[in-house]
PDB file of N, CA and C in Angstrom:
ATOM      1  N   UNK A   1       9.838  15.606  -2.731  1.00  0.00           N
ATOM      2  CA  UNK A   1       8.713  14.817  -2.251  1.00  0.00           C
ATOM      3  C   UNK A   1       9.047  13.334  -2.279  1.00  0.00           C
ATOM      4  N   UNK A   2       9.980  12.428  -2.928  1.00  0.00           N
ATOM      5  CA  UNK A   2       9.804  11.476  -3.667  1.00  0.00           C
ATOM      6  C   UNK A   2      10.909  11.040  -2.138  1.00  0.00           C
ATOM      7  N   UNK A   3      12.000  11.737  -1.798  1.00  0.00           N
ATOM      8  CA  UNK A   3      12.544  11.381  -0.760  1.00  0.00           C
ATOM      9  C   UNK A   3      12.066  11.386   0.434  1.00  0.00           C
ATOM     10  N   UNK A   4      11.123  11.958   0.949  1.00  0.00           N
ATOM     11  CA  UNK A   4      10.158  12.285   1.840  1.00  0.00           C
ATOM     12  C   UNK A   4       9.284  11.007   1.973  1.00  0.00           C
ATOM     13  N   UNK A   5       8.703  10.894   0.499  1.00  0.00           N
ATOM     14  CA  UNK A   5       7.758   9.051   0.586  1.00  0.00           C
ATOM     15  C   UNK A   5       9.078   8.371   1.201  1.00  0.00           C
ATOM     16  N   UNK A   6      10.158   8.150   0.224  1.00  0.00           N
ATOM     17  CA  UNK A   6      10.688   7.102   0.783  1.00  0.00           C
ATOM     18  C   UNK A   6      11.146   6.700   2.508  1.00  0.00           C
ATOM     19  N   UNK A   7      11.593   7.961   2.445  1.00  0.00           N
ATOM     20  CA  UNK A   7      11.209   7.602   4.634  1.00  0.00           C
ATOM     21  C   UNK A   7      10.347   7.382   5.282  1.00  0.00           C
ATOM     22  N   UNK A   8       9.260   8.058   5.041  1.00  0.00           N
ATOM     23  CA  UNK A   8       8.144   7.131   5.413  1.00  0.00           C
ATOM     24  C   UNK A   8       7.811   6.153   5.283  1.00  0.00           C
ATOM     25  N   UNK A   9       7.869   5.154   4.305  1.00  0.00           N
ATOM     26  CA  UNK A   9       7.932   4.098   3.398  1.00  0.00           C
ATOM     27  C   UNK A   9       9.113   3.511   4.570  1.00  0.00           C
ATOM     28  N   UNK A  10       9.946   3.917   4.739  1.00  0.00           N
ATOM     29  CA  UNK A  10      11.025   3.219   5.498  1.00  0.00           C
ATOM     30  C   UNK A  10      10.492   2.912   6.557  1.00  0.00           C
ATOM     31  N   UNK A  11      10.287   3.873   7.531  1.00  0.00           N
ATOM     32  CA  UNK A  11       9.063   3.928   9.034  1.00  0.00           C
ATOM     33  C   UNK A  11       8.265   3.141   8.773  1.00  0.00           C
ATOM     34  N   UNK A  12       7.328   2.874   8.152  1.00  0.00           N
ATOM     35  CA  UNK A  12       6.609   1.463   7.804  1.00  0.00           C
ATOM     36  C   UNK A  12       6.900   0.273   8.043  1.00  0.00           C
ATOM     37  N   UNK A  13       7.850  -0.135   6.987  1.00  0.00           N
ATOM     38  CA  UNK A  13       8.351  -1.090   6.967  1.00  0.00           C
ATOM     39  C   UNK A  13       9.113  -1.498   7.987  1.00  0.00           C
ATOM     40  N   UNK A  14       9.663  -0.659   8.727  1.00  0.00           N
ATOM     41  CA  UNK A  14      10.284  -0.920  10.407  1.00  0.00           C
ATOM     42  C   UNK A  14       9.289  -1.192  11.387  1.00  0.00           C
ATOM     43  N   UNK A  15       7.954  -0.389  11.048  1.00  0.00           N
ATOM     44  CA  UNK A  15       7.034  -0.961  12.141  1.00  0.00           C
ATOM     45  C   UNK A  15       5.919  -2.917  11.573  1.00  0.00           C
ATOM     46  N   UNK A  16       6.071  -2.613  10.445  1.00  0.00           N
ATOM     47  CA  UNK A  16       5.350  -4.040  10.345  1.00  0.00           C
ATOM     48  C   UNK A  16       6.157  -5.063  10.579  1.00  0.00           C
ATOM     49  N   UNK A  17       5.418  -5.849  11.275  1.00  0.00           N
ATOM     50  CA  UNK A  17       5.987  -7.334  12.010  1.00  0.00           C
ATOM     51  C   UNK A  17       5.690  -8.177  11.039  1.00  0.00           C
ATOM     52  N   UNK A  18       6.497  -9.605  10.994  1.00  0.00           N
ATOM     53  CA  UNK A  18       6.752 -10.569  10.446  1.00  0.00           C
ATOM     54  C   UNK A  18       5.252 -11.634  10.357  1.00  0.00           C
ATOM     55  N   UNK A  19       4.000 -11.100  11.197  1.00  0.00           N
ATOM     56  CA  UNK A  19       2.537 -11.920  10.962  1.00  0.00           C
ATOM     57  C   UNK A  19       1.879 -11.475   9.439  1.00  0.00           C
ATOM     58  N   UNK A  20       2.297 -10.253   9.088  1.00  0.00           N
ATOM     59  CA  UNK A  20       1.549  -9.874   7.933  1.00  0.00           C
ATOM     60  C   UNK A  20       2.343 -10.541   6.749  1.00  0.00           C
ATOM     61  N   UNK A  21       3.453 -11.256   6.547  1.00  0.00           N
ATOM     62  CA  UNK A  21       3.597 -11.912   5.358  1.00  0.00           C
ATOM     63  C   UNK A  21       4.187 -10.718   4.323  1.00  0.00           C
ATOM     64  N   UNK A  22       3.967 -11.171   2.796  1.00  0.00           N
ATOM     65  CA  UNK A  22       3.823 -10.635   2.076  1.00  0.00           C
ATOM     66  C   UNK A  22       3.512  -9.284   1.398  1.00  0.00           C
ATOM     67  N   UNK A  23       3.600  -8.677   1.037  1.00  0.00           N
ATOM     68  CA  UNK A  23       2.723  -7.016   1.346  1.00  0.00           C
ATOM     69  C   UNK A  23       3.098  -6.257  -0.238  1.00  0.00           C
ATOM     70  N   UNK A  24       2.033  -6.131  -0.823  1.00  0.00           N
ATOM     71  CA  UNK A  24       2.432  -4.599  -2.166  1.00  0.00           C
ATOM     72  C   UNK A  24       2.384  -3.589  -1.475  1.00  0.00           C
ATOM     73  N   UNK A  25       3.315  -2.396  -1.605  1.00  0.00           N
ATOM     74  CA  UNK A  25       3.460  -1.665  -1.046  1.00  0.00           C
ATOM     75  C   UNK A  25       3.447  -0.572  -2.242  1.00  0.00           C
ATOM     76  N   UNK A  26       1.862   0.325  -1.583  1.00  0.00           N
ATOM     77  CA  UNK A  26       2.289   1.299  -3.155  1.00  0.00           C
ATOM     78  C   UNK A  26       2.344   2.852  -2.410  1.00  0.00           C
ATOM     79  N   UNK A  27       2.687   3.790  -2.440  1.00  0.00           N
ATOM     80  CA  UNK A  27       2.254   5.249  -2.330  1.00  0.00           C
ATOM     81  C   UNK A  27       1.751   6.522  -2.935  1.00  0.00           C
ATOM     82  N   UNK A  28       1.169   7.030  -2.684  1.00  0.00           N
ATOM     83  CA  UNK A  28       0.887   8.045  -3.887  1.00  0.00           C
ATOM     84  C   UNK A  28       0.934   9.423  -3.018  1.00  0.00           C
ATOM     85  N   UNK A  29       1.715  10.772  -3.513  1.00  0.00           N
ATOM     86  CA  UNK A  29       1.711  11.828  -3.090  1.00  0.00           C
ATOM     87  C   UNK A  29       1.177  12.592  -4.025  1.00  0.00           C
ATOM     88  N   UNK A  30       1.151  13.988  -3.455  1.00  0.00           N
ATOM     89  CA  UNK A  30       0.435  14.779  -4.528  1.00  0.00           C
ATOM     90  C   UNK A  30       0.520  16.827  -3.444  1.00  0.00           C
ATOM     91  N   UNK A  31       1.046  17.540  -4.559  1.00  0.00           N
ATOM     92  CA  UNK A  31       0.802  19.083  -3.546  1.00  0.00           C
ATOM     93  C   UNK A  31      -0.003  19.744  -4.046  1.00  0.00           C
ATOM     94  N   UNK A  32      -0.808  21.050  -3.404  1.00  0.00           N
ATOM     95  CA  UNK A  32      -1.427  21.607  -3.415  1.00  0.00           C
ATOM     96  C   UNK A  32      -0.728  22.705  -2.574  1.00  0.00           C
ATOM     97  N   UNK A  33      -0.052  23.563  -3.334  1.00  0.00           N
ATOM     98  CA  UNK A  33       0.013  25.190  -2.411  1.00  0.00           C
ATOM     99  C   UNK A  33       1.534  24.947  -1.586  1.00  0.00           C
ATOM    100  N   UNK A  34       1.242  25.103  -0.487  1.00  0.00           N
ATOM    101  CA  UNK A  34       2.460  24.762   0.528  1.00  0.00           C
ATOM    102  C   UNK A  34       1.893  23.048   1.342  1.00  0.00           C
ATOM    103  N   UNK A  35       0.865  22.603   0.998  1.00  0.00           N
ATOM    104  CA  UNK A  35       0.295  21.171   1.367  1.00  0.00           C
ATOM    105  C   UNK A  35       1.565  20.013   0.575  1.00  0.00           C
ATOM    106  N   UNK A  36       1.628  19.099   0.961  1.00  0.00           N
ATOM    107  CA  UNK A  36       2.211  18.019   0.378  1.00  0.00           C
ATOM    108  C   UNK A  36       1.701  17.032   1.207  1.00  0.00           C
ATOM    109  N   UNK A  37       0.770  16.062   0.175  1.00  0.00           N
ATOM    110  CA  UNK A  37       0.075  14.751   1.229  1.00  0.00           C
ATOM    111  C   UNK A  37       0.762  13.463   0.869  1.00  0.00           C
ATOM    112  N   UNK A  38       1.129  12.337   1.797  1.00  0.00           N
ATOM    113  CA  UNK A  38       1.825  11.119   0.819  1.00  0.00           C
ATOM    114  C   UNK A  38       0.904  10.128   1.413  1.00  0.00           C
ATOM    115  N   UNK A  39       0.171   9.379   1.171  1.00  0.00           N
ATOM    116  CA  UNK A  39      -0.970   8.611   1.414  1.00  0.00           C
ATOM    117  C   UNK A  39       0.108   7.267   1.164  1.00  0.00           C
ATOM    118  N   UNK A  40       0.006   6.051   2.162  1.00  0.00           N
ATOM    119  CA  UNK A  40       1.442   4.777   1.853  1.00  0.00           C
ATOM    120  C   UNK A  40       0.079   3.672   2.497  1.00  0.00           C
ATOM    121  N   UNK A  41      -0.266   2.386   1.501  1.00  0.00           N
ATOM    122  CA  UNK A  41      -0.582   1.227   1.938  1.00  0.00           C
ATOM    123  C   UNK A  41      -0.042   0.235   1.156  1.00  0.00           C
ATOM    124  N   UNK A  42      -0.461  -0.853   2.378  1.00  0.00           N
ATOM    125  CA  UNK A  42       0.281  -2.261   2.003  1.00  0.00           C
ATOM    126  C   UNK A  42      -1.098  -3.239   2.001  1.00  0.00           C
ATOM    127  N   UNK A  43      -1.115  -3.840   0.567  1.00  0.00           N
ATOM    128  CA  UNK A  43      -1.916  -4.766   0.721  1.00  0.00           C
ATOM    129  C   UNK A  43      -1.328  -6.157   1.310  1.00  0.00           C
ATOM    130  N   UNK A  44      -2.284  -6.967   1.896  1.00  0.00           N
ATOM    131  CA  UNK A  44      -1.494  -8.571   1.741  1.00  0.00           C
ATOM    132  C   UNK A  44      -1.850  -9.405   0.913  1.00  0.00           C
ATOM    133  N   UNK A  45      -0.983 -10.349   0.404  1.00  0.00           N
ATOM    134  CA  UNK A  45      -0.850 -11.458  -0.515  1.00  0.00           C
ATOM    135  C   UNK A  45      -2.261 -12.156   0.020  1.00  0.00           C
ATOM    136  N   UNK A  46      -2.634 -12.971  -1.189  1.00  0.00           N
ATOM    137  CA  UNK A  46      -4.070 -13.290  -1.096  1.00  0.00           C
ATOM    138  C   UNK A  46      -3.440 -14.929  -1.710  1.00  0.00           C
ATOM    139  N   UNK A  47      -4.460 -15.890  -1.913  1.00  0.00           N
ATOM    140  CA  UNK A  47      -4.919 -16.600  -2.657  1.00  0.00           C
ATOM    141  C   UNK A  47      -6.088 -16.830  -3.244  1.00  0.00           C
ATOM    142  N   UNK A  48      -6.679 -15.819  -3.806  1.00  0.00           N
ATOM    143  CA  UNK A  48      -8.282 -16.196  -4.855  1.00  0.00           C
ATOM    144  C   UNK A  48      -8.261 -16.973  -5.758  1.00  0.00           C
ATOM    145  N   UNK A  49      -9.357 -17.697  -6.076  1.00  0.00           N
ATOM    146  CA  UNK A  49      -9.893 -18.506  -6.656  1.00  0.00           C
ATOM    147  C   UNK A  49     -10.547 -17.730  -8.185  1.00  0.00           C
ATOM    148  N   UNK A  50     -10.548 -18.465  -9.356  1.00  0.00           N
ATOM    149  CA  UNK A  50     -11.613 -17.829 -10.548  1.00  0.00           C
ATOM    150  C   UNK A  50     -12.600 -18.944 -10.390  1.00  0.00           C
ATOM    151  N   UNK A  51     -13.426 -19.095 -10.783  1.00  0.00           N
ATOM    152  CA  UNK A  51     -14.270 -19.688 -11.657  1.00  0.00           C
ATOM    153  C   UNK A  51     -14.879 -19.123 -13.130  1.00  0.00           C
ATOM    154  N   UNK A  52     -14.406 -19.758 -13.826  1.00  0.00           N
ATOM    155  CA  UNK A  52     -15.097 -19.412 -15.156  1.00  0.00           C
ATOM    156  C   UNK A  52     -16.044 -20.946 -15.738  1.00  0.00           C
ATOM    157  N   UNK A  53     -16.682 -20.349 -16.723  1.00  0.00           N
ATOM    158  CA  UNK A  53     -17.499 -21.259 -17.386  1.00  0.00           C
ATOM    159  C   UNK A  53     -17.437 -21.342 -18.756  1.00  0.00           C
ATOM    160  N   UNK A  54     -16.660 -22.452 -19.414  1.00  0.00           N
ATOM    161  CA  UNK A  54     -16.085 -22.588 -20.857  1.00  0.00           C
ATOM    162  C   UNK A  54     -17.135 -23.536 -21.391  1.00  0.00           C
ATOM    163  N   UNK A  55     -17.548 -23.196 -22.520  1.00  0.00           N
ATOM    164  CA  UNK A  55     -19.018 -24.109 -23.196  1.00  0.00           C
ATOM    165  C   UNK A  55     -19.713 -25.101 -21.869  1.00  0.00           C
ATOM    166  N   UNK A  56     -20.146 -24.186 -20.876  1.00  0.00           N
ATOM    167  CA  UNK A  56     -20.991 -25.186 -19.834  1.00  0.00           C
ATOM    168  C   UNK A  56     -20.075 -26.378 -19.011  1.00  0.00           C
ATOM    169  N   UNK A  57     -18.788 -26.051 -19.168  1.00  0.00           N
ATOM    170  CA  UNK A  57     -17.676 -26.548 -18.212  1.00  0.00           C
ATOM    171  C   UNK A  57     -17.134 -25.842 -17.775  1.00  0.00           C
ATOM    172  N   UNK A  58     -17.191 -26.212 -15.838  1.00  0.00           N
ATOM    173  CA  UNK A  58     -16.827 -25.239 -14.902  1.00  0.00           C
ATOM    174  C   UNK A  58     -15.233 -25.577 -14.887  1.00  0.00           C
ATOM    175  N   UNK A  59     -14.639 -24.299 -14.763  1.00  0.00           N
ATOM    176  CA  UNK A  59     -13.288 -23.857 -14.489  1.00  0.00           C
ATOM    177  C   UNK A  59     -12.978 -23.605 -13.519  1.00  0.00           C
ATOM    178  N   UNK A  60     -12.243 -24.143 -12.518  1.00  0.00           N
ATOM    179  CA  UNK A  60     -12.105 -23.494 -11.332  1.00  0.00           C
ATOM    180  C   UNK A  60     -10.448 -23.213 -11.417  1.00  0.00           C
ATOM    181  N   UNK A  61      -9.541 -22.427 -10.925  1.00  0.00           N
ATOM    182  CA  UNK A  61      -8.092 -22.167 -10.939  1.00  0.00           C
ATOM    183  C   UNK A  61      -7.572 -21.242 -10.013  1.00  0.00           C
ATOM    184  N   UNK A  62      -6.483 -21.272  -9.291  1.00  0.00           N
ATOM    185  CA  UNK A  62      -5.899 -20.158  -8.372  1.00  0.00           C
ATOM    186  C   UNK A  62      -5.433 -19.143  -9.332  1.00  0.00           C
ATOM    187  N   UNK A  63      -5.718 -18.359  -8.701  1.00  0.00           N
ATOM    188  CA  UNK A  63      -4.603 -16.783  -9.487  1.00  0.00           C
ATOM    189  C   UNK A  63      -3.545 -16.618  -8.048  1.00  0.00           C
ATOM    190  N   UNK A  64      -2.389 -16.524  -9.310  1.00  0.00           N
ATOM    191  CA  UNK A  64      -1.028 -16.189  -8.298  1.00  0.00           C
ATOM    192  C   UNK A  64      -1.413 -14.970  -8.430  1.00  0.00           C
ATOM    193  N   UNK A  65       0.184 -14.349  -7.073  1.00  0.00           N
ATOM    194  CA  UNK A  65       0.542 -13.322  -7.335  1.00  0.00           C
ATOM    195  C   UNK A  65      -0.461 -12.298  -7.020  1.00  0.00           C
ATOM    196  N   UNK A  66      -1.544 -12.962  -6.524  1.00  0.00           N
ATOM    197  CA  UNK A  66      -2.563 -11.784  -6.181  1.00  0.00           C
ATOM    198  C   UNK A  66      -2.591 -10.920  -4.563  1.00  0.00           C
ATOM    199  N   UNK A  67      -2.854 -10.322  -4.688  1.00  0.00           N
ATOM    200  CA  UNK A  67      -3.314  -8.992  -3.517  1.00  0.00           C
ATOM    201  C   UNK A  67      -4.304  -8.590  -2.746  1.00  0.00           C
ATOM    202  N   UNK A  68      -5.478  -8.190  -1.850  1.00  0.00           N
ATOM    203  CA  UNK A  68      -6.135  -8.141  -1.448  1.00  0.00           C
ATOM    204  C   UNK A  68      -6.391  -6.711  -0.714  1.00  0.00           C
ATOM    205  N   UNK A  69      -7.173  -6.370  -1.260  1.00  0.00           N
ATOM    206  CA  UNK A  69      -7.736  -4.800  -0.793  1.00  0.00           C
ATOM    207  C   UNK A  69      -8.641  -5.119  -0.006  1.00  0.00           C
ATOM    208  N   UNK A  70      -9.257  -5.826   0.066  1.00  0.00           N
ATOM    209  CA  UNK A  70     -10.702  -5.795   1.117  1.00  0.00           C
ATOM    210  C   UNK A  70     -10.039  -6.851   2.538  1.00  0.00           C
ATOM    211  N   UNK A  71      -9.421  -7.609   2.677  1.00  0.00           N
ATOM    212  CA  UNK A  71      -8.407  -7.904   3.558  1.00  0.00           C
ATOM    213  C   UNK A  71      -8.331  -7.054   5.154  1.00  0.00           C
ATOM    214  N   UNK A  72      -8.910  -7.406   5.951  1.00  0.00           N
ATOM    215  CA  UNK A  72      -8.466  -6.476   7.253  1.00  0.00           C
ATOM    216  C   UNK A  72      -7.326  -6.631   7.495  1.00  0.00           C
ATOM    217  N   UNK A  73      -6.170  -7.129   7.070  1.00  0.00           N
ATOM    218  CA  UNK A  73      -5.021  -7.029   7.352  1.00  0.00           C
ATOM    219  C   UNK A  73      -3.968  -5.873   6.571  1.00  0.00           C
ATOM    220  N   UNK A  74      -4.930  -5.674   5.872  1.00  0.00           N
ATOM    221  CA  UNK A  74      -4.316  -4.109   4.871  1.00  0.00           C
ATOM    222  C   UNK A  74      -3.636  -2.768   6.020  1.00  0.00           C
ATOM    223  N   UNK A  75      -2.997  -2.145   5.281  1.00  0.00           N
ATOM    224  CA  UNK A  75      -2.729  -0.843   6.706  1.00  0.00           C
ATOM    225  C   UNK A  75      -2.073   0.371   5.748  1.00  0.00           C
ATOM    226  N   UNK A  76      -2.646   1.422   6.343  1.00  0.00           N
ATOM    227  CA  UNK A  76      -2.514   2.484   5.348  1.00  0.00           C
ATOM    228  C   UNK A  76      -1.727   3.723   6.469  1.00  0.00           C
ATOM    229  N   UNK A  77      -1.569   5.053   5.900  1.00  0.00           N
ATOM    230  CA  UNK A  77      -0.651   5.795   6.870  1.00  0.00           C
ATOM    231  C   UNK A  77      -0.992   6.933   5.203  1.00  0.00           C
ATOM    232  N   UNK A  78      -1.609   8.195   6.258  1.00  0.00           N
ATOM    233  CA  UNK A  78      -1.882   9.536   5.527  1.00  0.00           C
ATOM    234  C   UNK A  78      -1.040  10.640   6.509  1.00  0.00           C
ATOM    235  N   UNK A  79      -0.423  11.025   5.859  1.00  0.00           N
ATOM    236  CA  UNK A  79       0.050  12.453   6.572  1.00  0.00           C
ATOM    237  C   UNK A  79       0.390  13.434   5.162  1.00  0.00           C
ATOM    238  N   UNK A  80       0.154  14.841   5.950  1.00  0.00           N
ATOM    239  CA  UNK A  80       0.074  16.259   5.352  1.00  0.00           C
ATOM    240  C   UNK A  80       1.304  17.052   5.602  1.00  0.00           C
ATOM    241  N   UNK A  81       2.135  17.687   5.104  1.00  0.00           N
ATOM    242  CA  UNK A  81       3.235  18.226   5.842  1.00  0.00           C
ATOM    243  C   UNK A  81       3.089  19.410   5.049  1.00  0.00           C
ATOM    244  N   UNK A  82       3.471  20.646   5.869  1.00  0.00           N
ATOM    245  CA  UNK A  82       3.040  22.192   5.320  1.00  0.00           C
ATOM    246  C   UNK A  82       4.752  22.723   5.502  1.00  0.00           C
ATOM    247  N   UNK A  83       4.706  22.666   4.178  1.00  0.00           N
ATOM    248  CA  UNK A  83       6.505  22.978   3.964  1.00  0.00           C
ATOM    249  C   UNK A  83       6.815  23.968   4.510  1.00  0.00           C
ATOM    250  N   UNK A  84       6.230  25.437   4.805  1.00  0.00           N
ATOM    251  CA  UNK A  84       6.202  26.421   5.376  1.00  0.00           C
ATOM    252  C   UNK A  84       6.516  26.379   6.975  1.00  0.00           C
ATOM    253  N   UNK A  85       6.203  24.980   7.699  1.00  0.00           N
ATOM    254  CA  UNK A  85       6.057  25.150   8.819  1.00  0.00           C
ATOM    255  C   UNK A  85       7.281  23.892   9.369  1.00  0.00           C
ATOM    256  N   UNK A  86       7.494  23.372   8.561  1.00  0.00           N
ATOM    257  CA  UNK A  86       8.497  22.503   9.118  1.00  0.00           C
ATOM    258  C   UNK A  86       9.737  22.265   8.095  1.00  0.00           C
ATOM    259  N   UNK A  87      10.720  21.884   8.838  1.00  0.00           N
ATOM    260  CA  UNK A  87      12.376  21.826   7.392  1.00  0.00           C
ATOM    261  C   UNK A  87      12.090  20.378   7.164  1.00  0.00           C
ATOM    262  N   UNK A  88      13.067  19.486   6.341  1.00  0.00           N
ATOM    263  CA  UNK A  88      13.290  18.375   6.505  1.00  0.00           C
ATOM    264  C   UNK A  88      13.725  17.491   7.123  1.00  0.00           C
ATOM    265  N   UNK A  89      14.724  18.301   8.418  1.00  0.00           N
ATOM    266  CA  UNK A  89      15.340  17.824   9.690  1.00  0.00           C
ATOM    267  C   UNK A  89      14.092  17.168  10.246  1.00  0.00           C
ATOM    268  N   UNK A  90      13.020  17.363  10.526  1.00  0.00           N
ATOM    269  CA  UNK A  90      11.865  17.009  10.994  1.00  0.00           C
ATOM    270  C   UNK A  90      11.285  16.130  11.131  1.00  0.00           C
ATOM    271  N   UNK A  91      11.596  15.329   9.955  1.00  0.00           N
ATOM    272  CA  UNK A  91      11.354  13.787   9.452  1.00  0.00           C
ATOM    273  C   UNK A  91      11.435  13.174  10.227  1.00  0.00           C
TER     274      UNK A  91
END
């Protein structure tokens, strides 16, 4: 399975263009029976803001390094493959 994400994961990354920047790229698979699902998204790099409030003094600060799930620029890719019905040549 784990080689299977990674080609897909590859196909991805060949189709995203150079406007989306930055990107976490996570996947998660999982089987059931002869099912094997690998669910693959990429968030994009964000810049958010905190505000906190320290004894009635406002804090304002960037957080690095951050990510963005709610982002319409996010992009995800679900597929099911029924081991029974296809080899790995298939890919």
């Amino acid at each position: 399975m784990e080689l299977i994400s990674r080609e897909y994961a590859f196909r991805l990354a060949k189709v995203i263009d150079n406007r989306t920047g930055e990107l976490l790229f996570t996947f998660a698979t999982g089987t059931k029976g002869n099912i094997s699902r690998i669910a693959l998204l990429a968030y994009p790099h964000d810049e958010p803001i905190q505000y906190q409030s320290k004894r009635g003094i406002p804090d304002i600060s960037e957080i690095k390094n951050a990510f963005s799930k709610s982002s319409h620029l996010r992009k995800a890719a679900y597929f099911e493959i029924d081991s029974e019905e296809i080899g790995r040549n298939d890919l």
